[in-house]
PDB file of N, CA and C in Angstrom:
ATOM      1  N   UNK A   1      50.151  94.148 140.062  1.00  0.00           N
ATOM      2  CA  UNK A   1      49.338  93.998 138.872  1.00  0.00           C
ATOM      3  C   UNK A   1      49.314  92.523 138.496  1.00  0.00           C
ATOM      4  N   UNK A   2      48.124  91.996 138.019  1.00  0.00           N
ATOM      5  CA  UNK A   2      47.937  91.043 137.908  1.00  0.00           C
ATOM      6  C   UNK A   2      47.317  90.402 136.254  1.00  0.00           C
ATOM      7  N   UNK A   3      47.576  89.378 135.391  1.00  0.00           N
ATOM      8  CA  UNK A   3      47.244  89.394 134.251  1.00  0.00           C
ATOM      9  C   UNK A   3      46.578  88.206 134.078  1.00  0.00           C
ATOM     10  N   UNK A   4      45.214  88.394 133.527  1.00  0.00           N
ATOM     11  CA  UNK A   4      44.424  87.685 132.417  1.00  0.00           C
ATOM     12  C   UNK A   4      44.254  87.487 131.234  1.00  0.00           C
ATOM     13  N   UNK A   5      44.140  86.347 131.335  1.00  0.00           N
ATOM     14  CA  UNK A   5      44.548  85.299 129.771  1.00  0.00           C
ATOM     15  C   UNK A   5      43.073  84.777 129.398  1.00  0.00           C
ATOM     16  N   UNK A   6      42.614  85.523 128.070  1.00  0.00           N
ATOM     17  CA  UNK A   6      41.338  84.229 127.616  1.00  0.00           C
ATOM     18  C   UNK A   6      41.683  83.301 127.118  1.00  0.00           C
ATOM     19  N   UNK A   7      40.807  82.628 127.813  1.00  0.00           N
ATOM     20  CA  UNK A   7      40.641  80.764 127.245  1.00  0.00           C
ATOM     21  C   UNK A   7      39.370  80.743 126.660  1.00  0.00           C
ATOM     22  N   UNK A   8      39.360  79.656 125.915  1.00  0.00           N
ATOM     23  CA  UNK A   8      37.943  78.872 125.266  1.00  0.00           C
ATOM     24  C   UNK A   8      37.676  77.977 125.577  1.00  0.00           C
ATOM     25  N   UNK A   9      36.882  77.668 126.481  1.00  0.00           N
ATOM     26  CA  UNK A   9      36.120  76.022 126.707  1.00  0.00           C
ATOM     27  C   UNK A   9      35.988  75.221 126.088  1.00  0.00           C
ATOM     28  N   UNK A  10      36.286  74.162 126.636  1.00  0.00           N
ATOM     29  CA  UNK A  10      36.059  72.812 125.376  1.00  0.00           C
ATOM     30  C   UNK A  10      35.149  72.052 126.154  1.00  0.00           C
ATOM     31  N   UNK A  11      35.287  72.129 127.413  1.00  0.00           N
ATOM     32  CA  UNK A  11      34.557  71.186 128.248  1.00  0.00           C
ATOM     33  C   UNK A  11      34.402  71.016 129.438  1.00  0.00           C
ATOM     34  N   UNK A  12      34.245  70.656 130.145  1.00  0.00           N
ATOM     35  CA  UNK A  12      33.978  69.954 131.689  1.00  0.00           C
ATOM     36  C   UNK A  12      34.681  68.616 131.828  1.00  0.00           C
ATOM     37  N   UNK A  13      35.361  69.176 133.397  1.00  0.00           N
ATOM     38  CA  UNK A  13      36.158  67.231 133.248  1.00  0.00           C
ATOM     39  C   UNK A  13      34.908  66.542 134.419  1.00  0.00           C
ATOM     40  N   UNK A  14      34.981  65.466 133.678  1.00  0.00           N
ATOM     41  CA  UNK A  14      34.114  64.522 134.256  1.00  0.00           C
ATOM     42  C   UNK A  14      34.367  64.257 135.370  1.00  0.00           C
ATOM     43  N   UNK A  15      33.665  64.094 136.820  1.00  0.00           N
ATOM     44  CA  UNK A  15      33.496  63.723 138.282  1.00  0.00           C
ATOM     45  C   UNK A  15      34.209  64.640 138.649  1.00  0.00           C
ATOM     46  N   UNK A  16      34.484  66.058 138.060  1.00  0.00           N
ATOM     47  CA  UNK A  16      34.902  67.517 138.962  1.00  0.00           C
ATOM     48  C   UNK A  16      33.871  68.295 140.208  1.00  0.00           C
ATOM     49  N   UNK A  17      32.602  67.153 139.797  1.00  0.00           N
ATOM     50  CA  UNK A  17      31.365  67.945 140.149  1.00  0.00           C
ATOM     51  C   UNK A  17      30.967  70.046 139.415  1.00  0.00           C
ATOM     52  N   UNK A  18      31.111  70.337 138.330  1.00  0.00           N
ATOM     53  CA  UNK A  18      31.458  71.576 137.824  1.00  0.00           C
ATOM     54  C   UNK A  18      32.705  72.007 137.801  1.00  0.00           C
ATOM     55  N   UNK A  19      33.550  71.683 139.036  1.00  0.00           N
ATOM     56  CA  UNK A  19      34.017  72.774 139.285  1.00  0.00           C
ATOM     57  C   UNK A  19      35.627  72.867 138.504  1.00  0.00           C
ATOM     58  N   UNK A  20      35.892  71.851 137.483  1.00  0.00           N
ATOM     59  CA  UNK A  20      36.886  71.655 136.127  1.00  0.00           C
ATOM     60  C   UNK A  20      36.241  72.216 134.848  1.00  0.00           C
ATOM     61  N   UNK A  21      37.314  72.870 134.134  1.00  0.00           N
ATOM     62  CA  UNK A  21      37.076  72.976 132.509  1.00  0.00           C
ATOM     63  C   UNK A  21      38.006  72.628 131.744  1.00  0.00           C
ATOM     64  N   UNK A  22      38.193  72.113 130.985  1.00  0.00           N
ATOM     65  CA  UNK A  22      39.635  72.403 130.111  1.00  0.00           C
ATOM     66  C   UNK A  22      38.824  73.355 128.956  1.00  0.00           C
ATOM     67  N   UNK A  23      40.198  74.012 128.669  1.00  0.00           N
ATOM     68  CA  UNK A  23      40.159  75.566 128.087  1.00  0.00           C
ATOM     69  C   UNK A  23      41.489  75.247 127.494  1.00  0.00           C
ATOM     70  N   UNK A  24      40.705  75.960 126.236  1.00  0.00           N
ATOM     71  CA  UNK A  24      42.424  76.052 124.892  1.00  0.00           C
ATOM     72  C   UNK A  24      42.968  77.457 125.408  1.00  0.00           C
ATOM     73  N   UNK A  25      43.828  77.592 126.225  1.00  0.00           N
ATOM     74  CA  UNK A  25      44.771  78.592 126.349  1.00  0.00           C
ATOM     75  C   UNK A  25      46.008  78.568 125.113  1.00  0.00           C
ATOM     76  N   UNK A  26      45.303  79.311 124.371  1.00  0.00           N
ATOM     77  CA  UNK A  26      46.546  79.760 123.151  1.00  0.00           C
ATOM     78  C   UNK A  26      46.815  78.780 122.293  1.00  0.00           C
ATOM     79  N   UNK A  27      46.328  77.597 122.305  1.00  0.00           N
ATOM     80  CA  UNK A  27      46.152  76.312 121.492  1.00  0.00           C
ATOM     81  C   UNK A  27      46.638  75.387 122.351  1.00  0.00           C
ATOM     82  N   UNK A  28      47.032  75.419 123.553  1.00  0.00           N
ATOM     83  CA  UNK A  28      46.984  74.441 124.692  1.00  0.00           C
ATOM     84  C   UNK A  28      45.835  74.247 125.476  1.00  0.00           C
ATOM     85  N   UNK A  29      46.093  73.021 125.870  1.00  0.00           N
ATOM     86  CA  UNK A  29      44.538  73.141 126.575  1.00  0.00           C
ATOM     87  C   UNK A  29      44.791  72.347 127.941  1.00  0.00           C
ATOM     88  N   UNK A  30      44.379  73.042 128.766  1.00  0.00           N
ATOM     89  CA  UNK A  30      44.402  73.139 130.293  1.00  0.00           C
ATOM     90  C   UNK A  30      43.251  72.905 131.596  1.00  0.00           C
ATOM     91  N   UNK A  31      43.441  72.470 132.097  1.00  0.00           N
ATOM     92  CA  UNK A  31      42.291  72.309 133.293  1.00  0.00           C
ATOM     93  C   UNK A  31      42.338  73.792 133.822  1.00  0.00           C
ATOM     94  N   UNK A  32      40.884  74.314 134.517  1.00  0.00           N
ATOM     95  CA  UNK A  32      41.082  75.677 134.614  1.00  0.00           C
ATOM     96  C   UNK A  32      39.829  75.307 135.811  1.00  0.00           C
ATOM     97  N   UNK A  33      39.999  76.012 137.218  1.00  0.00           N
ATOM     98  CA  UNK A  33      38.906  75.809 138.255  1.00  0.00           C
ATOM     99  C   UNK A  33      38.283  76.839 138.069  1.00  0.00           C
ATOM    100  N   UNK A  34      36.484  76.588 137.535  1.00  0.00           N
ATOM    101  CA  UNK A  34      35.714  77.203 137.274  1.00  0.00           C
ATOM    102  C   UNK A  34      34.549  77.739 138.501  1.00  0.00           C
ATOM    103  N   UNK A  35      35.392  76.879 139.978  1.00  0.00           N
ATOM    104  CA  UNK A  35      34.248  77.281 140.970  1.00  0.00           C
ATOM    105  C   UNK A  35      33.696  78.762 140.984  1.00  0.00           C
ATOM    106  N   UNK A  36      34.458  79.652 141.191  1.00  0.00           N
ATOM    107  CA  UNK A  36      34.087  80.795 141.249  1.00  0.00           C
ATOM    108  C   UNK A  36      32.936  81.360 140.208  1.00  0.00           C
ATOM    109  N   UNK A  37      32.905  81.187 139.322  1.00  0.00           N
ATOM    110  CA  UNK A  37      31.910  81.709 137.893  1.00  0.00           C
ATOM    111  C   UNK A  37      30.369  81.554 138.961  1.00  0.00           C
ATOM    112  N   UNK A  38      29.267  81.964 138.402  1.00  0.00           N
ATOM    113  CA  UNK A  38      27.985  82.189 139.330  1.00  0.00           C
ATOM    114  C   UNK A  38      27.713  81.169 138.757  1.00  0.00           C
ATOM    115  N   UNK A  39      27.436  80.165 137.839  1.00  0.00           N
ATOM    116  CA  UNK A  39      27.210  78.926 136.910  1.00  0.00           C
ATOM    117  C   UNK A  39      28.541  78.865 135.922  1.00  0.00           C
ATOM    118  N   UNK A  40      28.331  77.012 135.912  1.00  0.00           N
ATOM    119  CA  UNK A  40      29.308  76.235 135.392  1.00  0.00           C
ATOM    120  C   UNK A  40      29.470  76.888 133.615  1.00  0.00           C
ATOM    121  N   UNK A  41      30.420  76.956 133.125  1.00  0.00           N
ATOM    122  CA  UNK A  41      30.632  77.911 131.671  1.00  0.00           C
ATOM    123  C   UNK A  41      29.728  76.391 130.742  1.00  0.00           C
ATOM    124  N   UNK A  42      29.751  76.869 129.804  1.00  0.00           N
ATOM    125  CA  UNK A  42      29.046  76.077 127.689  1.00  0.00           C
ATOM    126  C   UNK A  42      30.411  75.462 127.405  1.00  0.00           C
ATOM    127  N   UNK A  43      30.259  75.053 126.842  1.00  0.00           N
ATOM    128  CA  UNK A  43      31.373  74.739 125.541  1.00  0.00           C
ATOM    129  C   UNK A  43      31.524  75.908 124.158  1.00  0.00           C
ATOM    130  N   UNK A  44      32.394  76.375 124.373  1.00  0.00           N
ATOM    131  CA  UNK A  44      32.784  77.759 123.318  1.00  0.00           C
ATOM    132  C   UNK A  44      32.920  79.255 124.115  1.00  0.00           C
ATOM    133  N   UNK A  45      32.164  78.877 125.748  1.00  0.00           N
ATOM    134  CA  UNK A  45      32.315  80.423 126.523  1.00  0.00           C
ATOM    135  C   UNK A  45      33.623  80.821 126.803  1.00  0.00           C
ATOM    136  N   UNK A  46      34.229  81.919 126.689  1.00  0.00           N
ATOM    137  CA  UNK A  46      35.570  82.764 126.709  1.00  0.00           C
ATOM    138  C   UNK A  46      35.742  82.853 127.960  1.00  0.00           C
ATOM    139  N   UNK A  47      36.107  82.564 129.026  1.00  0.00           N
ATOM    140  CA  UNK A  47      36.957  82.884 130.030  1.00  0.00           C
ATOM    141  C   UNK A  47      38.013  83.603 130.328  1.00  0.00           C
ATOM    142  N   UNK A  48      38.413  84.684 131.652  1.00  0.00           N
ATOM    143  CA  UNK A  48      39.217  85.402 131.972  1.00  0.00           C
ATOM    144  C   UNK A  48      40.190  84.476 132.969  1.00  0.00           C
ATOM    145  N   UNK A  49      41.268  84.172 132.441  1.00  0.00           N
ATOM    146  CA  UNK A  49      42.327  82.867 133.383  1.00  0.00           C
ATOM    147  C   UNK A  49      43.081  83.575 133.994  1.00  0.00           C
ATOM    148  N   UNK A  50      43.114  83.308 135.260  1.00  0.00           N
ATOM    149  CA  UNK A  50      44.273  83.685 136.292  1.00  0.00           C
ATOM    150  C   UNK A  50      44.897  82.480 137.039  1.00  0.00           C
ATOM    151  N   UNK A  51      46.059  82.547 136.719  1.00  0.00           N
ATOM    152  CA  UNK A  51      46.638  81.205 137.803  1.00  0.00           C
ATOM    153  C   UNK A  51      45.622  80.064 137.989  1.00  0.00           C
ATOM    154  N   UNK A  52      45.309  79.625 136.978  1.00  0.00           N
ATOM    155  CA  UNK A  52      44.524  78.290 137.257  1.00  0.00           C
ATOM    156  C   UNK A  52      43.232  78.851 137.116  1.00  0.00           C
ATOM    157  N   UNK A  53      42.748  79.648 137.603  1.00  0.00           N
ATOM    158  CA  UNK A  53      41.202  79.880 138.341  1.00  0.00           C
ATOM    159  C   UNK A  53      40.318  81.359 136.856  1.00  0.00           C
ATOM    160  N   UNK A  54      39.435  80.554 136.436  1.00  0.00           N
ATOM    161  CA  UNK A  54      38.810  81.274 135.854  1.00  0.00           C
ATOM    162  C   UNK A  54      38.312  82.569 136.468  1.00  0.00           C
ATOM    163  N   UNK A  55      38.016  84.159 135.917  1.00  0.00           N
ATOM    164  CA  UNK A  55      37.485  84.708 136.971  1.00  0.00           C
ATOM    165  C   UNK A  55      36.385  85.490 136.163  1.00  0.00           C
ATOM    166  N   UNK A  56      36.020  85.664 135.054  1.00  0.00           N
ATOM    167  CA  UNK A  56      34.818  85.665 134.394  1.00  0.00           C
ATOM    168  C   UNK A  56      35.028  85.554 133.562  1.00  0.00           C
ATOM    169  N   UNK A  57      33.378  85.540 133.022  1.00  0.00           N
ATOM    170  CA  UNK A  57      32.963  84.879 131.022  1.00  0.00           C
ATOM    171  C   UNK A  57      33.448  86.605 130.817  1.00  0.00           C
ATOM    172  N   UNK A  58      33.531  86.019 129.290  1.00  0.00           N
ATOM    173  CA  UNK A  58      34.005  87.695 128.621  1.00  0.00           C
ATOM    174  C   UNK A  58      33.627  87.321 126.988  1.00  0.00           C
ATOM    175  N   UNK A  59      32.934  88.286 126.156  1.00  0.00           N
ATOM    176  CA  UNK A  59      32.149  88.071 125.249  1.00  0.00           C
ATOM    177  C   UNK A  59      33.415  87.634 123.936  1.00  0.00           C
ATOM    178  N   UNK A  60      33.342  87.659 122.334  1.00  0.00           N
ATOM    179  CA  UNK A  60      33.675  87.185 121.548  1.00  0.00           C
ATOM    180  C   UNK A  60      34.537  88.317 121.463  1.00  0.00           C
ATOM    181  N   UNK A  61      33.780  89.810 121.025  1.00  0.00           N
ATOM    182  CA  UNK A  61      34.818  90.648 120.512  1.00  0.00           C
ATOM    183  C   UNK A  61      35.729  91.037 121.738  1.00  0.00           C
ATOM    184  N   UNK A  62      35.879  90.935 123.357  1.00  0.00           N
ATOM    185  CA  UNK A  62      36.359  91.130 124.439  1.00  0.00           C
ATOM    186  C   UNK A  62      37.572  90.334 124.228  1.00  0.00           C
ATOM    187  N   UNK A  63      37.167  89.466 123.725  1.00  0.00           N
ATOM    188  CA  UNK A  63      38.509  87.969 123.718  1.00  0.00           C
ATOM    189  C   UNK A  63      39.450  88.233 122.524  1.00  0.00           C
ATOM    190  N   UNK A  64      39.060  88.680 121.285  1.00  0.00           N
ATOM    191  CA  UNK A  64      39.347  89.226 120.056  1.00  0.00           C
ATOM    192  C   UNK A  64      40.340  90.452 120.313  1.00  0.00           C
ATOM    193  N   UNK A  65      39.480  91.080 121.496  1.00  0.00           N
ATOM    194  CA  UNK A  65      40.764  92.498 121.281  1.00  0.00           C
ATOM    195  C   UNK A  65      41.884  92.250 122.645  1.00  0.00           C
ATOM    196  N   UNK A  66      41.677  91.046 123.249  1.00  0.00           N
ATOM    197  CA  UNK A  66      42.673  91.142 124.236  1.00  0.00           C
ATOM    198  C   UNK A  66      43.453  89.990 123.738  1.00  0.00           C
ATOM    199  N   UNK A  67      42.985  89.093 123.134  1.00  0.00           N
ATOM    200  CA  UNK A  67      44.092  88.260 121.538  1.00  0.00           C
ATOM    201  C   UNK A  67      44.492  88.836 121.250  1.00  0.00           C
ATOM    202  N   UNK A  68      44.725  90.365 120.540  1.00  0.00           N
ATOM    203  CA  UNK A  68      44.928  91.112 119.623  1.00  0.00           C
ATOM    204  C   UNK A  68      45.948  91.490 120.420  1.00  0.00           C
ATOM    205  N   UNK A  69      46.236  91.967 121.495  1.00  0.00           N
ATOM    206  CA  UNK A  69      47.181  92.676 122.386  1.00  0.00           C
ATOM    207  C   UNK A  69      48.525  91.260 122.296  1.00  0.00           C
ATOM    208  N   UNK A  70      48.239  90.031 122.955  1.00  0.00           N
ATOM    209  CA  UNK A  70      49.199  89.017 122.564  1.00  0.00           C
ATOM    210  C   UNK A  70      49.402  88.802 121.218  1.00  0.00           C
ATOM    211  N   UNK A  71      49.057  89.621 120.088  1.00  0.00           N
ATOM    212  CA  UNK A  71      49.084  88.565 118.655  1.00  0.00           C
ATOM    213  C   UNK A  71      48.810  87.555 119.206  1.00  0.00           C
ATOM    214  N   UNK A  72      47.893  86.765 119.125  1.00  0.00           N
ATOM    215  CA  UNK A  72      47.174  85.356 119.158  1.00  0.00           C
ATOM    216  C   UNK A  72      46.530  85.265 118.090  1.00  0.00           C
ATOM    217  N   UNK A  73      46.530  84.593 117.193  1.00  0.00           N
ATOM    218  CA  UNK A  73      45.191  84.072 116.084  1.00  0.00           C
ATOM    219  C   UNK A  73      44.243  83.293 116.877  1.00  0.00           C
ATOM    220  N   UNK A  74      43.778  82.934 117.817  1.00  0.00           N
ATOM    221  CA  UNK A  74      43.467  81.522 118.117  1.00  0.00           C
ATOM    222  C   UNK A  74      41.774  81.806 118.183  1.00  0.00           C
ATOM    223  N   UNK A  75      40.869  83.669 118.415  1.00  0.00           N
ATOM    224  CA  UNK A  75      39.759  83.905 118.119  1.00  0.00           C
ATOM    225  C   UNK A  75      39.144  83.568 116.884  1.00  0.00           C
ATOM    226  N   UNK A  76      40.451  83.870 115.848  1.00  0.00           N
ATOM    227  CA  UNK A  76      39.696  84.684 114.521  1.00  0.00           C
ATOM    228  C   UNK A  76      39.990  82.921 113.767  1.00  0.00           C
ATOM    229  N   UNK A  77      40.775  81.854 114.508  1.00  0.00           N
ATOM    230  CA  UNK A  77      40.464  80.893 113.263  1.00  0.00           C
ATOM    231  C   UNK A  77      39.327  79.998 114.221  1.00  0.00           C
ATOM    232  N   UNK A  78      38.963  80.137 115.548  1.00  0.00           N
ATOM    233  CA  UNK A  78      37.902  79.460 116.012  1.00  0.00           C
ATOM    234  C   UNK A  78      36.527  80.028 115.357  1.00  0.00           C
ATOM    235  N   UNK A  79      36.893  81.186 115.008  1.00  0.00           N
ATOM    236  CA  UNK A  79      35.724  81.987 114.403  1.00  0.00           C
ATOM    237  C   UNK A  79      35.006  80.962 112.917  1.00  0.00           C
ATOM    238  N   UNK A  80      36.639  81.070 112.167  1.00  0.00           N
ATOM    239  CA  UNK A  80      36.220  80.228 111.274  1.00  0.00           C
ATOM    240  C   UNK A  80      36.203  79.101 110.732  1.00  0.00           C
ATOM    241  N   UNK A  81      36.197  78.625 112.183  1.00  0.00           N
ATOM    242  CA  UNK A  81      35.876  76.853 112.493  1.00  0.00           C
ATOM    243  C   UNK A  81      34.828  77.103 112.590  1.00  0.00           C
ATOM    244  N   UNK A  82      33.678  77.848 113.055  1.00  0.00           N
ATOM    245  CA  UNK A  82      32.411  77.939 113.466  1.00  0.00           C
ATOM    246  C   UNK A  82      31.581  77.785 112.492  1.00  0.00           C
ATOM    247  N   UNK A  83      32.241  79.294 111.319  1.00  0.00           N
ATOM    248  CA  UNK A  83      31.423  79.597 110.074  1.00  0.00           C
ATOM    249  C   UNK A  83      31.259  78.784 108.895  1.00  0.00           C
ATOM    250  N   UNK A  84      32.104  77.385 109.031  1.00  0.00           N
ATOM    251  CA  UNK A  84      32.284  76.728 108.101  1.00  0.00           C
ATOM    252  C   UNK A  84      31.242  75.086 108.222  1.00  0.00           C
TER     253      UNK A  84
END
């Protein structure tokens, strides 16, 4: 068995050619290899993290209820970084 962690994009590292993101894993933020995804992720898209390697986008409330399983806050105050 194997476990996935959502991240949140912040960005693209520059001269990765795509294939870098850094992603706030849990309020850290990490380089994460995005080759695999069918297109390069946004800034704010939720990612499924495995050992380094992103392995799909996964929507707001998807990320919310698998936060919810770690107690993580890190959806619900990006939420209301957004709304403000």
């Amino acid at each position: 068995m194997c476990l996935g962690v959502p991240g949140r994009v912040i960005g693209m590292v520059d001269g990765s050619g795509g294939q870098l993101a850094v992603v706030d894993l849990a309020g850290s933020r990490r380089r994460v290899n995005v080759g695999i995804l069918d297109s390069p992720p946004d800034p704010g898209d939720w990612l499924v993290i495995h050992v380094g390697f992103a392995l799909e986008r996964m929507d707001d409330a998807t990320a919310r209820d698998a936060l919810a399983c770690f107690d993580l806050p890190q959806l619900q105050e990006t939420s209301e970084e957004r709304s403000q």
